[in-house]
C-alpha atoms as a PDB file:
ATOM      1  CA  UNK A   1      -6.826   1.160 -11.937  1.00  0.00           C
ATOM      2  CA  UNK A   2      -8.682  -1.291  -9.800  1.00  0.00           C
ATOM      3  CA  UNK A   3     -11.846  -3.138 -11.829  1.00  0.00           C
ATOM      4  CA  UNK A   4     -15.315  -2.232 -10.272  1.00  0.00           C
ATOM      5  CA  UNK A   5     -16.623  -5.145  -8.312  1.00  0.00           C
ATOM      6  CA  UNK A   6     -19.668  -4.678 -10.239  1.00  0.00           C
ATOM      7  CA  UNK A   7     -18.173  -5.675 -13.162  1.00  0.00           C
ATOM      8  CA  UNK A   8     -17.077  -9.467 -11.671  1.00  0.00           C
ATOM      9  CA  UNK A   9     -19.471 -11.820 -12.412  1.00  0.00           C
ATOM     10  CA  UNK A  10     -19.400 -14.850  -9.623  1.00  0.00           C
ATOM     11  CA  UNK A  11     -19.412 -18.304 -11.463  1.00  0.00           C
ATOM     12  CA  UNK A  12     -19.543 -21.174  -9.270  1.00  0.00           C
ATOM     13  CA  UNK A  13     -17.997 -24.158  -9.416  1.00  0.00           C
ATOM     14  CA  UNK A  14     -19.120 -27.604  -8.076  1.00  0.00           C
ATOM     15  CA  UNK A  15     -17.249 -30.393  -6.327  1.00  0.00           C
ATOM     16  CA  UNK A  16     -18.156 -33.700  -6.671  1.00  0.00           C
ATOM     17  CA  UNK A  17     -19.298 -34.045  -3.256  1.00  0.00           C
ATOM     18  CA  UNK A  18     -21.988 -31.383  -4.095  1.00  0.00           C
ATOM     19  CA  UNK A  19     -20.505 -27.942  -2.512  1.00  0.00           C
ATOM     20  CA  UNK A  20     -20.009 -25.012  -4.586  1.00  0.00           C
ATOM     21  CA  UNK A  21     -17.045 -23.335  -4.589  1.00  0.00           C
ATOM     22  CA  UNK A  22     -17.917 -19.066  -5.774  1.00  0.00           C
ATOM     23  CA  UNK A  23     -15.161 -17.624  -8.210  1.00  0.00           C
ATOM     24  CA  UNK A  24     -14.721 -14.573  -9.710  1.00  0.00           C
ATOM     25  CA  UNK A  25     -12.102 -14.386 -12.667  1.00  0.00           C
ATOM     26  CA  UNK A  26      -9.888 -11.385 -13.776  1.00  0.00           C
ATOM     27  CA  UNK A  27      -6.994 -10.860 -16.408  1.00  0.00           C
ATOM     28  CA  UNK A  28      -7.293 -12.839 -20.217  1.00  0.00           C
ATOM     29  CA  UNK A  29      -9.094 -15.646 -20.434  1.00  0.00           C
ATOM     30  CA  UNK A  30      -7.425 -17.980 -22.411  1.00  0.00           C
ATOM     31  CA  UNK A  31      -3.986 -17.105 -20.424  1.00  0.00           C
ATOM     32  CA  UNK A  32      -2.246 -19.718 -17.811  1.00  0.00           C
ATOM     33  CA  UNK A  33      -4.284 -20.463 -15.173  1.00  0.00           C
ATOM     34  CA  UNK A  34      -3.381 -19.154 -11.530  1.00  0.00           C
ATOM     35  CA  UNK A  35      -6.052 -19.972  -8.714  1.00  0.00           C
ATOM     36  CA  UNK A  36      -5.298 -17.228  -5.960  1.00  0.00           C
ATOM     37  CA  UNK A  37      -5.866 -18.379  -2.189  1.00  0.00           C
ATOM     38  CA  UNK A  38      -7.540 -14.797  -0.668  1.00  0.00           C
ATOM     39  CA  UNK A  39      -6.404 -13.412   2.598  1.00  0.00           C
ATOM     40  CA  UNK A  40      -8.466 -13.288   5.857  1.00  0.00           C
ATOM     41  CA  UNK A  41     -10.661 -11.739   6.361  1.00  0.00           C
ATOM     42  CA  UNK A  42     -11.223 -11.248   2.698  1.00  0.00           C
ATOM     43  CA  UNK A  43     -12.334 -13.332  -0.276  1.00  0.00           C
ATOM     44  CA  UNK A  44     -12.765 -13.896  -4.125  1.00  0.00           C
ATOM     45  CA  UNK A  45     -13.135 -10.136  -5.476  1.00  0.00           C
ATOM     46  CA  UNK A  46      -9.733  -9.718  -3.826  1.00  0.00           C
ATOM     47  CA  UNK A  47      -8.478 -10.304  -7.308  1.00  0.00           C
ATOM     48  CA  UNK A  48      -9.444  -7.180  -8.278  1.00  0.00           C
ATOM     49  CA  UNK A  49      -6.409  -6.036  -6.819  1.00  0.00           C
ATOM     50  CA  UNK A  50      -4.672  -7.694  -9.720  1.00  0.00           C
ATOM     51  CA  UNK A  51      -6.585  -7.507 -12.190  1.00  0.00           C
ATOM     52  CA  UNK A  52      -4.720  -4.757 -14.536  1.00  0.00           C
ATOM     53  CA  UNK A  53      -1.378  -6.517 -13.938  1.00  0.00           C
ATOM     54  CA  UNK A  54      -3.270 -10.185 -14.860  1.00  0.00           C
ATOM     55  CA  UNK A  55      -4.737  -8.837 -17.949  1.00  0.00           C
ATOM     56  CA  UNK A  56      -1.488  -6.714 -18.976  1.00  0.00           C
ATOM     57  CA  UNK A  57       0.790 -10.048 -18.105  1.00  0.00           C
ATOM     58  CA  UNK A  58      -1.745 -12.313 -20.361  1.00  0.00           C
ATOM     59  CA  UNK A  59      -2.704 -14.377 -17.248  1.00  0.00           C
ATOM     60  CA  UNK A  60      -6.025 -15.835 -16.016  1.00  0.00           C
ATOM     61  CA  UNK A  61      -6.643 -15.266 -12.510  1.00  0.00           C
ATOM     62  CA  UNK A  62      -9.795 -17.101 -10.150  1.00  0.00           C
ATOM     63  CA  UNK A  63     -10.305 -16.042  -6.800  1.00  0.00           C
ATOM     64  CA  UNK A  64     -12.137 -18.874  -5.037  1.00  0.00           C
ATOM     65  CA  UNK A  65     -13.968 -18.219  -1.645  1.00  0.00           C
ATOM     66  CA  UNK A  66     -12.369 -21.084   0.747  1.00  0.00           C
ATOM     67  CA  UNK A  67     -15.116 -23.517   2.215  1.00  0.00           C
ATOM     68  CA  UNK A  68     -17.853 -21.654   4.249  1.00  0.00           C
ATOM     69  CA  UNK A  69     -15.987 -18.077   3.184  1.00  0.00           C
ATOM     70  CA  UNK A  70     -18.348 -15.882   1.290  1.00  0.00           C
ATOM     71  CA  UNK A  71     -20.835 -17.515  -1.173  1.00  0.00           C
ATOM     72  CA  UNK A  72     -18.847 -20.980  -1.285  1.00  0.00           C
ATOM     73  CA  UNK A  73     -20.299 -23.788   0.933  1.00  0.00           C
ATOM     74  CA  UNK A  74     -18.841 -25.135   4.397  1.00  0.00           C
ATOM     75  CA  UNK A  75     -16.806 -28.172   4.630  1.00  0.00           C
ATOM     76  CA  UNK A  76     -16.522 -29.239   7.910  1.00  0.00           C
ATOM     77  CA  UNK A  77     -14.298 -31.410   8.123  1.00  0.00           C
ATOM     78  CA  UNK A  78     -11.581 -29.134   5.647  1.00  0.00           C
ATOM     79  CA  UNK A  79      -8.183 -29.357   5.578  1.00  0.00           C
ATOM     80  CA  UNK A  80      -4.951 -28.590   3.700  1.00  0.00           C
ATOM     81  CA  UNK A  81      -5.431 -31.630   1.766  1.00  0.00           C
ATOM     82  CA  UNK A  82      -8.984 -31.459   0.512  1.00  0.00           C
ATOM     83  CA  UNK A  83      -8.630 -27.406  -0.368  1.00  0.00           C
ATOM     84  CA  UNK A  84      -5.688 -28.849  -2.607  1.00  0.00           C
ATOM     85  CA  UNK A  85      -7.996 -31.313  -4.140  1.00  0.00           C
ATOM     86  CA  UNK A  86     -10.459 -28.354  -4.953  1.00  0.00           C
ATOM     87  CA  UNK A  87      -7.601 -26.567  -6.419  1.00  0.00           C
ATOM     88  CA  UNK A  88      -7.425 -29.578  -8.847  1.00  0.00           C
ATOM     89  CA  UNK A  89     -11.163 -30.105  -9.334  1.00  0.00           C
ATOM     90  CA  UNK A  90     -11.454 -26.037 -10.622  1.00  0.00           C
ATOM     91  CA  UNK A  91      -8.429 -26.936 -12.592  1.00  0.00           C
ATOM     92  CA  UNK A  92     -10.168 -30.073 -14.572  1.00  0.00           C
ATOM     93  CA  UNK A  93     -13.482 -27.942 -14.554  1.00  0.00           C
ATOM     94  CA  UNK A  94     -11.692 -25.124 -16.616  1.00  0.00           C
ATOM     95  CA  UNK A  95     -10.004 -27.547 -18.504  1.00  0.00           C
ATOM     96  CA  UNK A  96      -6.569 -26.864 -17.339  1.00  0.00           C
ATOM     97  CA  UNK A  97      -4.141 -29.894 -16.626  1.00  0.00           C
ATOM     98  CA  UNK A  98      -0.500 -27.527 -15.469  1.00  0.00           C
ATOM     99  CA  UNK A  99      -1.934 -24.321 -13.213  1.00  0.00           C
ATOM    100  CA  UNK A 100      -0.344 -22.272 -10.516  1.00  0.00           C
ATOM    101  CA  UNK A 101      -0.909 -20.715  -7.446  1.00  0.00           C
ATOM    102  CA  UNK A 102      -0.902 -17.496  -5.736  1.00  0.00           C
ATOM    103  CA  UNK A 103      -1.276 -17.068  -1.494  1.00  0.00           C
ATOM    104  CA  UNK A 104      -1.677 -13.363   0.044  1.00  0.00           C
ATOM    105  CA  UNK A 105      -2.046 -13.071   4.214  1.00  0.00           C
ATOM    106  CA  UNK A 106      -3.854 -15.886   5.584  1.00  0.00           C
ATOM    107  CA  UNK A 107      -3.904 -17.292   1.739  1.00  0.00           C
ATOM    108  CA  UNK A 108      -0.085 -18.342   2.055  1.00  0.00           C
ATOM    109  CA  UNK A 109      -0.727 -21.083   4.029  1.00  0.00           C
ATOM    110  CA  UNK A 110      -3.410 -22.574   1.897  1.00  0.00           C
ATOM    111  CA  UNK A 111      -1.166 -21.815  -1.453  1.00  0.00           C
ATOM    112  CA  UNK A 112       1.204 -23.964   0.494  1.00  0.00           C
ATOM    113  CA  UNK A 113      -0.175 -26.698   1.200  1.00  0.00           C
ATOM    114  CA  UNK A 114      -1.179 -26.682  -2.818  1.00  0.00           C
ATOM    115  CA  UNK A 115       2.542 -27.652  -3.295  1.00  0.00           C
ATOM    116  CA  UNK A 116       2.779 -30.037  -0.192  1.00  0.00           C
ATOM    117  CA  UNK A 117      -0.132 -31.891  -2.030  1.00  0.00           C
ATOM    118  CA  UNK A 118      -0.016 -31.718  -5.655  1.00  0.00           C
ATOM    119  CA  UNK A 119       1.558 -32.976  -8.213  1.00  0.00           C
ATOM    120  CA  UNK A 120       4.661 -30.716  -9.337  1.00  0.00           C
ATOM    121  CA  UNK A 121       3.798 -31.963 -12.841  1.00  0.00           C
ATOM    122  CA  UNK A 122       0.833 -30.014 -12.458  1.00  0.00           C
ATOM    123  CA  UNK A 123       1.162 -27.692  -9.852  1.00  0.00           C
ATOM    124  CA  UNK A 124       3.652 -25.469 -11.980  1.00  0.00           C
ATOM    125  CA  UNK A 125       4.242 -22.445  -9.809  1.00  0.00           C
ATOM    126  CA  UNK A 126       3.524 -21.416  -6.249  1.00  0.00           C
ATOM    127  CA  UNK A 127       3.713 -17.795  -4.906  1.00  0.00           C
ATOM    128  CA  UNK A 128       2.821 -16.975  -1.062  1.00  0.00           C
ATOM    129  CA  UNK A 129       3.014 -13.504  -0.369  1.00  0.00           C
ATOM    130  CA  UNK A 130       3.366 -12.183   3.047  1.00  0.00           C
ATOM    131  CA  UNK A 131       2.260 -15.683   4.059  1.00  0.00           C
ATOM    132  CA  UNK A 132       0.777 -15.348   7.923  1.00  0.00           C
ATOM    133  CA  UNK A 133      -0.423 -18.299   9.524  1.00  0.00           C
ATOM    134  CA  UNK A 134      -1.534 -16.349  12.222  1.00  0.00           C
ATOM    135  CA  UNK A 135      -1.568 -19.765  14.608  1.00  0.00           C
ATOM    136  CA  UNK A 136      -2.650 -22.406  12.073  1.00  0.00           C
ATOM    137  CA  UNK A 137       0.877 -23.803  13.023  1.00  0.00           C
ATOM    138  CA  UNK A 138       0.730 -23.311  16.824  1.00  0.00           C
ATOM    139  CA  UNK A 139       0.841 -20.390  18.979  1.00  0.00           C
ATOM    140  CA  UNK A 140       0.195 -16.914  17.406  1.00  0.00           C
ATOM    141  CA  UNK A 141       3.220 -15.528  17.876  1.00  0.00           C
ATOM    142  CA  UNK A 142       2.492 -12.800  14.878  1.00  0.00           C
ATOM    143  CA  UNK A 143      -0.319 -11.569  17.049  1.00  0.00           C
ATOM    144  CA  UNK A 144       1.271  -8.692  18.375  1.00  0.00           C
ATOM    145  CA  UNK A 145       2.374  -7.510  14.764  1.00  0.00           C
ATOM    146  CA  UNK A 146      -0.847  -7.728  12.955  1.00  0.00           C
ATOM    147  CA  UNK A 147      -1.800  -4.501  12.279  1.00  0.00           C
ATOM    148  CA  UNK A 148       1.522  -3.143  11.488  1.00  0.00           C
ATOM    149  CA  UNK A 149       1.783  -6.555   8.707  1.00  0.00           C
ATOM    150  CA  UNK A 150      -1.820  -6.179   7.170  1.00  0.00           C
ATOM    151  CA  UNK A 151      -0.725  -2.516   6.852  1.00  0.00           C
ATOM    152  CA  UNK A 152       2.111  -3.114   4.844  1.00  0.00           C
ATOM    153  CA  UNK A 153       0.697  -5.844   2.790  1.00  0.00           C
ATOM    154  CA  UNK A 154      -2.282  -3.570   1.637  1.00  0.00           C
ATOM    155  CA  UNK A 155      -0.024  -0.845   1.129  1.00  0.00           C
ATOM    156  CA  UNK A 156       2.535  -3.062  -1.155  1.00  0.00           C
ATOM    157  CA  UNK A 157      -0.589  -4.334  -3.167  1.00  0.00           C
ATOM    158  CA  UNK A 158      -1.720  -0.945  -4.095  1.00  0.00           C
ATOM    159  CA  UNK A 159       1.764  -0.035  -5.109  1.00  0.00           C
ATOM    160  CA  UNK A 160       3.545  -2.723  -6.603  1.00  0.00           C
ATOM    161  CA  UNK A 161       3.803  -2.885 -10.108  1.00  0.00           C
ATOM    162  CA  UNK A 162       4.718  -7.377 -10.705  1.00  0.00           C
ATOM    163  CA  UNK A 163       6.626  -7.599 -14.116  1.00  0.00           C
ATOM    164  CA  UNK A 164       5.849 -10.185 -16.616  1.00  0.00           C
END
């Protein structure tokens, strides 16, 4: 069963350069930490998606709304580099020093670049799923398949069961 958006409350979270970043929080709350990166176009309450399988696997999962997605301020001048410093900021905010992260779609890239840019000490896992960069790395060269991949990552979210 998917949880009723209704039922996420949408805490924000603010950087110390004054944006807010909106979150919405699913699974048990005193679990690991894993901050997922949402797909496009898409956003936090995507982790209702996982939110039986966080809660039955004892993890805590936040889905932030990227900068200028959603309710979270723009950033315009964002990159790989500063999303990966948010990443850390709602880490220290939650009071979590070793987290993870989780990348579906258009959220692989960003999940990514977490590892390129944090600390391994801290980062402690990394999961992109179906990854598409969908031309963030140069031509779009997936274009052509993007109905037929956003098919069959909806259809393997609905139905896959993740083990613990």
């Amino acid at each position: 069963m998917i949880a009723k958006t209704e039922h996420l409350a949408t805490r924000n979270i603010t950087t110390s350069d004054g944006r807010s970043l909106a979150c919405v929080e699913v699974g048990h709350p005193a679990g690991p930490l894993i901050i997922h990166n949402h797909g496009g176009p898409s956003s936090r309450l995507e982790v209702q998606l996982f939110a039986d399988a966080a809660q039955r696997c004892g993890i805590r999962l936040l889905g932030v709304d990227r900068p200028g997605i959603g309710q979270s301020s723009p950033q315009p001048s964002r990159g790989y580099q500063s999303w990966a410093q948010d990443l850390e900021h709602i880490a220290d905010r939650l009071g979590y020093q070793k987290f993870g992260v989780t990348g579906w779609s258009e959220g692989g890239p960003w999940a990514l670049a977490a590892a390129a840019y944090i600390d391994p000490a801290r980062l402690v896992h990394v999961t992109s799923v179906a990854g598409g960069s969908y031309g963030a790395f140069g031509d779009n060269s997936a274009r052509k398949y993007l109905s037929e991949v956003d098919a069959l990552g909806g259809f393997l979210a609905m139905h896959f069961e993740p083990g613990c």
